[in-house]
N, C-alpha and C. Protein backbone atom coordinates (compact mmCIF):
# COMPACT_ATOMS: atom_id res chain seq x y z
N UNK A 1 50.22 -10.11 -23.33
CA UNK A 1 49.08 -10.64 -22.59
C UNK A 1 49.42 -12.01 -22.00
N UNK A 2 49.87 -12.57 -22.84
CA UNK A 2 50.35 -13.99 -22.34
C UNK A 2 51.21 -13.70 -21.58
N UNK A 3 52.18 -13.72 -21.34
CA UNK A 3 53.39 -13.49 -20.32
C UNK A 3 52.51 -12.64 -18.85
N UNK A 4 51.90 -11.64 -19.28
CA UNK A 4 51.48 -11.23 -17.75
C UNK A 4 50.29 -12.76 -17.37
N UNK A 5 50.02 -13.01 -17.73
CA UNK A 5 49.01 -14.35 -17.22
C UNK A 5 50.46 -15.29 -16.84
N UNK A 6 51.08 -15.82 -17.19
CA UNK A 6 52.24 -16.41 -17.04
C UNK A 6 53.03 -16.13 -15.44
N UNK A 7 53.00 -14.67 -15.40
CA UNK A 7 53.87 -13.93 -14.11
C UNK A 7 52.72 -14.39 -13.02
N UNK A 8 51.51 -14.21 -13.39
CA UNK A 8 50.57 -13.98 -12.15
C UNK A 8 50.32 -15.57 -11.77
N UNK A 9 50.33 -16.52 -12.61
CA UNK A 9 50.02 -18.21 -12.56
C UNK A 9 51.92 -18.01 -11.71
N UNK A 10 52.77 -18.18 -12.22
CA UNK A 10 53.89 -18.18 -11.30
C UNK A 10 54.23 -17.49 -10.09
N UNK A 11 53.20 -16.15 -10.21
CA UNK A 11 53.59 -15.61 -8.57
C UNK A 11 54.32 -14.60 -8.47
N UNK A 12 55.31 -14.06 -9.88
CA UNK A 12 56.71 -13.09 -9.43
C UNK A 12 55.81 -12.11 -8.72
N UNK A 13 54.74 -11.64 -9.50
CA UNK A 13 54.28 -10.16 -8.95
C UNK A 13 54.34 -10.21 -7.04
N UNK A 14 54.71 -10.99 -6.70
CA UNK A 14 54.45 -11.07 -4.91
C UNK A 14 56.04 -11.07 -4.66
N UNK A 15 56.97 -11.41 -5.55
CA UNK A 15 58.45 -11.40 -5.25
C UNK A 15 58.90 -10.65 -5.55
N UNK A 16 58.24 -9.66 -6.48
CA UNK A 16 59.29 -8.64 -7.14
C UNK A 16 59.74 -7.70 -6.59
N UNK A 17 60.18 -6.25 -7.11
CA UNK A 17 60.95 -5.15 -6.45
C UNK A 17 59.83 -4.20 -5.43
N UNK A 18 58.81 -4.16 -6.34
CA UNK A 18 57.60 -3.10 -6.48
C UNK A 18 56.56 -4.49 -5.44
N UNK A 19 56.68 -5.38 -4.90
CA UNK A 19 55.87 -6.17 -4.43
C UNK A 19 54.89 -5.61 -3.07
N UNK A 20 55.30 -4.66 -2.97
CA UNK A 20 55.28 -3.59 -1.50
C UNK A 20 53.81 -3.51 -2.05
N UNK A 21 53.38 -3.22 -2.77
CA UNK A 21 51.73 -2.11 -3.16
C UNK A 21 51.10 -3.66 -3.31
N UNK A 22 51.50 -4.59 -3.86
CA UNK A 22 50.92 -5.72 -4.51
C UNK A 22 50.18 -6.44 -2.76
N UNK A 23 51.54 -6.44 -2.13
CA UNK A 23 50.98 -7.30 -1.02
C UNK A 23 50.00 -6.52 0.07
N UNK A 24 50.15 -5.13 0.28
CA UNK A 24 49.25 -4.17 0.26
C UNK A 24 47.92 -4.30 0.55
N UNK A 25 47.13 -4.24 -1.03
CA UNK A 25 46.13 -4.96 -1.58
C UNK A 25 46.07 -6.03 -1.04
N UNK A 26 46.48 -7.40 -1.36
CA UNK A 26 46.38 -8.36 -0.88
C UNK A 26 45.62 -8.35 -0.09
N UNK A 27 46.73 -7.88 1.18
CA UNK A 27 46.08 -7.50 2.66
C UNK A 27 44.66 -7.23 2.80
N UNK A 28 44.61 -5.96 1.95
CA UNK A 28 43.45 -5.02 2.24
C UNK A 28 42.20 -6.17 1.56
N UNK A 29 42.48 -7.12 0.23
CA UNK A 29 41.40 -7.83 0.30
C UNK A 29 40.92 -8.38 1.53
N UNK A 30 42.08 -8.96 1.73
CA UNK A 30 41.63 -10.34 2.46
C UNK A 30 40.94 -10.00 4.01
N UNK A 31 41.31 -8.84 4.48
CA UNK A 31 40.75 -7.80 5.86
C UNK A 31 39.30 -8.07 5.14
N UNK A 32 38.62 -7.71 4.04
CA UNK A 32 37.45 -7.33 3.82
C UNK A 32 36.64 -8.79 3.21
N UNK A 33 37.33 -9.62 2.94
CA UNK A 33 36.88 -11.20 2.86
C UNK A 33 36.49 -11.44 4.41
N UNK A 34 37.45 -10.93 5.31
CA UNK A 34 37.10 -11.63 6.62
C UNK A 34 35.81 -11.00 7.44
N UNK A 35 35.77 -9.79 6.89
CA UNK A 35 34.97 -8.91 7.42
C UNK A 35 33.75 -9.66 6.90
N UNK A 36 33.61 -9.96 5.70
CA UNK A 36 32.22 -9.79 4.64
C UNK A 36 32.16 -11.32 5.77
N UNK A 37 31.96 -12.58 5.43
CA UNK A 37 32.25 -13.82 5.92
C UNK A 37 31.56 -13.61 7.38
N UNK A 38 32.41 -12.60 7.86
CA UNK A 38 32.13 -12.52 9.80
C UNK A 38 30.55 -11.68 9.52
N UNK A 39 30.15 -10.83 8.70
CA UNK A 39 28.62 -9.84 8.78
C UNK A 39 27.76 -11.46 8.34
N UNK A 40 28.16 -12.32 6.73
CA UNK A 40 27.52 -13.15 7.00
C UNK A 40 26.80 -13.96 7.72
N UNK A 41 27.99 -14.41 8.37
CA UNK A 41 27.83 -15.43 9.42
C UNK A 41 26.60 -14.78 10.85
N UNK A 42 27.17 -13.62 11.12
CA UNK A 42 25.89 -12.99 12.13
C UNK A 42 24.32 -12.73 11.39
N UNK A 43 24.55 -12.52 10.29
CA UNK A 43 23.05 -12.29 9.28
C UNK A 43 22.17 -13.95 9.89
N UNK A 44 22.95 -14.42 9.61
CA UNK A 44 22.49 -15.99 9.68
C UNK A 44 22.22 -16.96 10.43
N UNK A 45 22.90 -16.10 12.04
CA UNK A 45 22.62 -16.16 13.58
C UNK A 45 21.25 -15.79 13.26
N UNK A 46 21.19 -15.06 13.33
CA UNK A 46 19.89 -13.82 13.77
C UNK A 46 18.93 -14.30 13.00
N UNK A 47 19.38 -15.08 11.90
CA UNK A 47 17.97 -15.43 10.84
C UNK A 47 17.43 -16.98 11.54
N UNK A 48 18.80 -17.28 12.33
CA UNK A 48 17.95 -18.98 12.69
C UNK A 48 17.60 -18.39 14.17
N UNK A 49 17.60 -17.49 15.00
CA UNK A 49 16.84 -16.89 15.72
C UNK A 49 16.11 -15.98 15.88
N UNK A 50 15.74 -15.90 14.73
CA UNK A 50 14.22 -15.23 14.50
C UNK A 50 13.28 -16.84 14.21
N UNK A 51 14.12 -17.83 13.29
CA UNK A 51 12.87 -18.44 13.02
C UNK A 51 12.85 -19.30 14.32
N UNK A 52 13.49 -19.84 15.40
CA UNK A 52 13.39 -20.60 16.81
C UNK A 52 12.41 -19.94 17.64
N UNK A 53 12.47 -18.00 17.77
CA UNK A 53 11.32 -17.31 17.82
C UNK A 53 9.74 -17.58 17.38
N UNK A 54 9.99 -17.51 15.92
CA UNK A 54 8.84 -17.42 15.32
C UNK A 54 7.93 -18.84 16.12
N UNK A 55 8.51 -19.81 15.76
CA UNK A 55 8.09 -21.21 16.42
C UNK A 55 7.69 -21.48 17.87
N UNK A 56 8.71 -20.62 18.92
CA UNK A 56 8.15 -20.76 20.23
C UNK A 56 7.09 -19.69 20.09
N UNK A 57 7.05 -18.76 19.41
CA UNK A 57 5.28 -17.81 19.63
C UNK A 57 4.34 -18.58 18.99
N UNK A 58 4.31 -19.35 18.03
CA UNK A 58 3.52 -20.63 17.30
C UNK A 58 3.03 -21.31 18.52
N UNK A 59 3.90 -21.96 19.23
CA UNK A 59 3.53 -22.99 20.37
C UNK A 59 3.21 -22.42 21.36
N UNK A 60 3.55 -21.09 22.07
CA UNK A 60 2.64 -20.56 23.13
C UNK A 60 1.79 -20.03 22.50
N UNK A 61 1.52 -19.78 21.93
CA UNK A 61 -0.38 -19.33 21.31
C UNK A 61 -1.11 -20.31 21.27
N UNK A 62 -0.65 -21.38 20.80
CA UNK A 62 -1.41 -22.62 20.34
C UNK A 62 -1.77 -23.23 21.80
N UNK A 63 -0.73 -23.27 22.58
CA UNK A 63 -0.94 -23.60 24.05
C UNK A 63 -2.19 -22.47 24.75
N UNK A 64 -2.13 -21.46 24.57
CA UNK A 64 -2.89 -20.30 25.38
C UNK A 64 -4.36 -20.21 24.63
N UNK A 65 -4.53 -20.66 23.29
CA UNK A 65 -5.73 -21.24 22.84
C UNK A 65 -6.59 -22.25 22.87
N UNK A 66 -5.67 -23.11 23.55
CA UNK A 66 -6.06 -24.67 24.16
C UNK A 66 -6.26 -24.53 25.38
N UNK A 67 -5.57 -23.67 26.18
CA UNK A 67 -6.04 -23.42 27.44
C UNK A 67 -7.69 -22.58 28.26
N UNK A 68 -7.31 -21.62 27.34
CA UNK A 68 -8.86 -20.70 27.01
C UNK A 68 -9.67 -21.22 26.65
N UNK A 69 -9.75 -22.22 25.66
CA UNK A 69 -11.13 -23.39 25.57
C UNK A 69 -11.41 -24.42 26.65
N UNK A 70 -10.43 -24.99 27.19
CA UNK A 70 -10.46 -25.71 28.19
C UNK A 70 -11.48 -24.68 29.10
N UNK A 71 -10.83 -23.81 30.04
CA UNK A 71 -11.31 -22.85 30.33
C UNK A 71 -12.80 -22.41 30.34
N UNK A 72 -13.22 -22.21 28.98
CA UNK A 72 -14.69 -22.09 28.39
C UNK A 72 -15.39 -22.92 28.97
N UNK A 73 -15.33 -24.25 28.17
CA UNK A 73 -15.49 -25.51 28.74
C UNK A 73 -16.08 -25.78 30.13
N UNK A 74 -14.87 -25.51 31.14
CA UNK A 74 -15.17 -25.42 32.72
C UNK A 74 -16.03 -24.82 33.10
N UNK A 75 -16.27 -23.34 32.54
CA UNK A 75 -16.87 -22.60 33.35
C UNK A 75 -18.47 -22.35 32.41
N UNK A 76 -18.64 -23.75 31.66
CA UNK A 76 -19.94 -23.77 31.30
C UNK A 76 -21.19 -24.29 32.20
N UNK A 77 -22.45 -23.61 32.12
CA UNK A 77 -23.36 -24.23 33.58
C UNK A 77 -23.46 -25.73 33.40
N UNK A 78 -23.64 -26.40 32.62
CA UNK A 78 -23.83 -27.52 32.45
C UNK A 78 -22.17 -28.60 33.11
N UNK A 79 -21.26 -27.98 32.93
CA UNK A 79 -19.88 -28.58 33.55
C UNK A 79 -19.92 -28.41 35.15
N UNK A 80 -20.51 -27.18 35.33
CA UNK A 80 -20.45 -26.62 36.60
C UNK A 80 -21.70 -27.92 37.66
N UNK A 81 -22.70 -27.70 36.75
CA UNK A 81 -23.64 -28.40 37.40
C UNK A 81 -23.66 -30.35 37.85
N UNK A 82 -22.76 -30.62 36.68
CA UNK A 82 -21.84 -31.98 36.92
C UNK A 82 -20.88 -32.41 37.88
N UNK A 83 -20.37 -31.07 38.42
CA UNK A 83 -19.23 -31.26 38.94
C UNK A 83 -19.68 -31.34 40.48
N UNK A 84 -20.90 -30.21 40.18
CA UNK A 84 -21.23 -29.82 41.61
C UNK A 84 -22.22 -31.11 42.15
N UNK A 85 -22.50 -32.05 41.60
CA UNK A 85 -23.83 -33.12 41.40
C UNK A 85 -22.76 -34.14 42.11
N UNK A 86 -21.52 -33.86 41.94
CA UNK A 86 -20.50 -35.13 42.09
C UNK A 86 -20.32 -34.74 44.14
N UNK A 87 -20.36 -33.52 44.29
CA UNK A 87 -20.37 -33.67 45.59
C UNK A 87 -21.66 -33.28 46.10
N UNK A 88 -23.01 -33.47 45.46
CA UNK A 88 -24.19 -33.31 46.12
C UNK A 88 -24.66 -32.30 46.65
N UNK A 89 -24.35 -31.43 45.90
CA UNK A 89 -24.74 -30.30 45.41
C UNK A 89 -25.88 -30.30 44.47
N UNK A 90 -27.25 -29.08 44.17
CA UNK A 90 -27.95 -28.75 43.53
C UNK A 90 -27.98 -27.86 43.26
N UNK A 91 -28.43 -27.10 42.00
CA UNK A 91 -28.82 -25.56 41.90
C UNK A 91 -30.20 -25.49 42.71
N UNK A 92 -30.19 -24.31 42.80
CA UNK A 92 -31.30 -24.08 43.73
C UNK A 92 -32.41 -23.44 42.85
N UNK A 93 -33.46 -24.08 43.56
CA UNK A 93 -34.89 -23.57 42.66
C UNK A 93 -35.55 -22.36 43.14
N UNK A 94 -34.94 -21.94 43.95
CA UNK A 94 -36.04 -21.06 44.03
C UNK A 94 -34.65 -19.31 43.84
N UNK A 95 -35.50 -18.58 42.87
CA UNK A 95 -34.24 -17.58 42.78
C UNK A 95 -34.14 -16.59 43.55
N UNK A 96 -32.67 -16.39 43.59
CA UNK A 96 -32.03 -14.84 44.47
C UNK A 96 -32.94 -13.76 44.50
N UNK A 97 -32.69 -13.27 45.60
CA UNK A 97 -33.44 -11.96 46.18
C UNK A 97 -32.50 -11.33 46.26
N UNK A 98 -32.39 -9.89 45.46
CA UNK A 98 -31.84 -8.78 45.76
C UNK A 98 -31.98 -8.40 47.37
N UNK A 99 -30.97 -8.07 48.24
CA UNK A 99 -31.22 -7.14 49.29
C UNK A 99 -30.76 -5.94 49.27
N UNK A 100 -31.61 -4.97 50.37
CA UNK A 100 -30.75 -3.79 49.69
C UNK A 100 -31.19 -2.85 51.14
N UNK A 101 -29.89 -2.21 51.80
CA UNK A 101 -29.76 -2.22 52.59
C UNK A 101 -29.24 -0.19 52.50
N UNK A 102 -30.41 0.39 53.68
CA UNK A 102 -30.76 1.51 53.52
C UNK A 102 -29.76 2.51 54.93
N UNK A 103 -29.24 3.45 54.42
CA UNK A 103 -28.14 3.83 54.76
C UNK A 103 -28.65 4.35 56.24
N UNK A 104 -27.64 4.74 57.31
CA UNK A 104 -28.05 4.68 58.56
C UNK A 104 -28.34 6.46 58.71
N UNK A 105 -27.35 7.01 58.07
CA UNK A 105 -27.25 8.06 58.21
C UNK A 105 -28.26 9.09 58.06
């Protein structure tokens, strides 16, 4: 037991006769270290652009809810009637008459 811990802390197993299968392996780890590392690394793209996502739909909603009240706001009679007072304008007192207009035919 000791001695094989000994070979592997010194390395022969990579020099020896039979080193062919050893370095092999090796290989084949280290292909699948690079692989695992590279899926990481894209997991982790995609996770900080989902949350840059999540945040710009946060801020255009929040914007498109501020806008729609604004909105409200404007098109209340009392805003309307301020606005219209500013260029001397009145509502009118006396109310609309339906017309209704009888076909020729």
């Amino acid at each position: 037991m000791k001695k094989r811990i000994q070979k592997i802390l010194k390395g022969t197993f990579l020099v020896s006769d039979d080193s062919f299968k050893n370095w092999r392996f090796i290989i084949f780890i280290s292909g699948l270290a690079i692989v695992m590392i590279a899926s990481s690394h894209s997991a982790d793209k995609k996770v900080y652009e989902i949350a840059r996502l999540n945040n710009e739909v946060k801020e255009l909603r929040s914007n498109f809810l501020d806008g729609r009240s604004r909105l409200m706001r404007l098109k209340m009679e009392s805003a309307v009637n301020t606005k219209m007072k500013e260029k001397g304008l009145a509502p009118s007192v006396i109310p609309p008459k339906k017309i209704k207009v009888k076909s020729q035919n």
